[in-house]
Protein backbone atom coordinates (compact mmCIF):
# COMPACT_ATOMS: atom_id res chain seq x y z
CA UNK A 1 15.85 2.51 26.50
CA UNK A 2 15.18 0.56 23.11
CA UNK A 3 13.89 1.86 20.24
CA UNK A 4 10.36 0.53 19.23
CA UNK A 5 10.75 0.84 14.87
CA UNK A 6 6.57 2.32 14.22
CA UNK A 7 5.52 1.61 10.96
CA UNK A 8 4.31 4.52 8.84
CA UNK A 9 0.23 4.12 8.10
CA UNK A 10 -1.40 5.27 4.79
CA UNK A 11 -4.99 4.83 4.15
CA UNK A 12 -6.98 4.53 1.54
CA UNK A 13 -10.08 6.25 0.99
CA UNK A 14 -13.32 4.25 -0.19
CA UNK A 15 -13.28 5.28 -3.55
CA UNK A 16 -9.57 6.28 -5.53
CA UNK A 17 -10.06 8.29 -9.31
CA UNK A 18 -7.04 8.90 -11.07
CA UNK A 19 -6.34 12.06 -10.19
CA UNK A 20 -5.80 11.10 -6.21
CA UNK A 21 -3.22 8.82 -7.28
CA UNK A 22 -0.02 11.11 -7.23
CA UNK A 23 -1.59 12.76 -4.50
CA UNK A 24 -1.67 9.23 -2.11
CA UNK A 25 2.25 8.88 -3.15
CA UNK A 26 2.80 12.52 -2.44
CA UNK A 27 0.91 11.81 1.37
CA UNK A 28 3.12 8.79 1.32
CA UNK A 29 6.80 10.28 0.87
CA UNK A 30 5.20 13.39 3.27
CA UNK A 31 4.46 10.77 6.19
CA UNK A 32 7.75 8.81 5.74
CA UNK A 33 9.45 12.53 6.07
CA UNK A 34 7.53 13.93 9.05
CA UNK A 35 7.72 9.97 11.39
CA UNK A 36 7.78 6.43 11.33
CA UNK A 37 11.03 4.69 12.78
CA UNK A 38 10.21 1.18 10.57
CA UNK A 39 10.99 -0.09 7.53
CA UNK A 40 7.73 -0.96 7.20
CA UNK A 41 4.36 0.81 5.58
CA UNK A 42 1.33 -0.47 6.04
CA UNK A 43 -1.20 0.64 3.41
CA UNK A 44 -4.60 0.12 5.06
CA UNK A 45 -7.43 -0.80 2.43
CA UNK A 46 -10.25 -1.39 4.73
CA UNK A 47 -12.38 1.70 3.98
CA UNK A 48 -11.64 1.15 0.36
CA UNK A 49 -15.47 0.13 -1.29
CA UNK A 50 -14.62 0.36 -4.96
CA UNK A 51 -11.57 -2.11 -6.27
CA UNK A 52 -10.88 -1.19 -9.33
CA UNK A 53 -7.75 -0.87 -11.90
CA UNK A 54 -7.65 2.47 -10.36
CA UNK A 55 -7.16 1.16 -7.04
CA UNK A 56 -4.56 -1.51 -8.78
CA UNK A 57 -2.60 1.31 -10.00
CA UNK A 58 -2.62 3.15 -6.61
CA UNK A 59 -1.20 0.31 -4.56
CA UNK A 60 1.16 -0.29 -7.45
CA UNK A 61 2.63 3.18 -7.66
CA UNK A 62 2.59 3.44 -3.64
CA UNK A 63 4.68 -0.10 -3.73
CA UNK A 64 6.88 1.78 -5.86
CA UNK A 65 7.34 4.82 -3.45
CA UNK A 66 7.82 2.91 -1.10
CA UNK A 67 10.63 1.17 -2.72
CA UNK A 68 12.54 4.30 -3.93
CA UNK A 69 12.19 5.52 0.08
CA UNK A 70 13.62 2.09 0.57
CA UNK A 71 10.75 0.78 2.59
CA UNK A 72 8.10 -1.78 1.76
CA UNK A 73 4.61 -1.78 1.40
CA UNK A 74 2.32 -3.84 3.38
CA UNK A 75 -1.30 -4.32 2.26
CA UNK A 76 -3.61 -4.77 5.21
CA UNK A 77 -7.63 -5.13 5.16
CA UNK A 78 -7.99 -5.69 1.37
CA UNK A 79 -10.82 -7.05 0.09
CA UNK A 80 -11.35 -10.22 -2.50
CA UNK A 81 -11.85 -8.20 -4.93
CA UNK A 82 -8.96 -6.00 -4.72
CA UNK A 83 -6.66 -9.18 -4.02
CA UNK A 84 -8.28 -10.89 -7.30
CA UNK A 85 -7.65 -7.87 -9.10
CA UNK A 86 -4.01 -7.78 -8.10
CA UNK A 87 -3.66 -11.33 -8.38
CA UNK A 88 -5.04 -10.68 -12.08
CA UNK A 89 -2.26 -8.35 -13.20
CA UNK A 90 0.10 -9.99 -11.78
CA UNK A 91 1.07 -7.46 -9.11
CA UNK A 92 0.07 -10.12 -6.41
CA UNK A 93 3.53 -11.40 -5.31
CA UNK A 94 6.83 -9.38 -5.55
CA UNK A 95 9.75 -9.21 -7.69
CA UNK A 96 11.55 -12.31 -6.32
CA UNK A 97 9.07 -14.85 -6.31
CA UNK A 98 7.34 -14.50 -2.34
CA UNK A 99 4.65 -13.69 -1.27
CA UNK A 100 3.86 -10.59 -1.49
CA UNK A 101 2.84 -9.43 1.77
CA UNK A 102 -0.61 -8.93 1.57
CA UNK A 103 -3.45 -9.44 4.10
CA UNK A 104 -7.07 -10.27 3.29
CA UNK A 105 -9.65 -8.20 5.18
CA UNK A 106 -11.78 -10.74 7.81
């Protein structure tokens, strides 16, 4: 029988404050532990209502998790205004010049 690699899913809540930062990458490593076969994450962003450099700093330091787990983070459901703001710092694209992959709500 083949193996079907399932991508680990994180969402985000509709509002992120600082302190649930730490806590998302904590929920992060604790869901790569406990399943999810792929190298993949997706990071889901569609409940998220306020995009803000909080929310900036979130998917930032969850790309990073991901990387030290040796996976990569994929942004699904984001909304213009999160996708400007990441544009803005310059956390839109990835270290070697893609595109990042990132997926603009509907």
């Amino acid at each position: 029988m083949d193996s079907i690699e399932q991508p680990v899913v994180l969402e985000l809540p509709g509002r992120i404050a600082p302190a649930d930062v730490p806590l998302l990458c904590a929920r992060l490593r604790r869901l790569t532990a406990d399943g999810g076969t792929g190298r993949e994450i997706v990071c889901d962003a569609g409940r998220l209502a306020v995009a803000d450099l909080t929310a900036v700093h979130a998917v930032a330091r969850l790309r990073l998790t991901a990387r030290r787990l040796g996976r990569e983070l994929r942004l699904v459901n984001a909304g213009p205004e999160l996708l400007a703001l990441l544009d803005l710092t310059g956390l839109g694209g990835d270290d070697q010049g893609r595109a990042a992959p990132l997926i603009p709500r509907c």
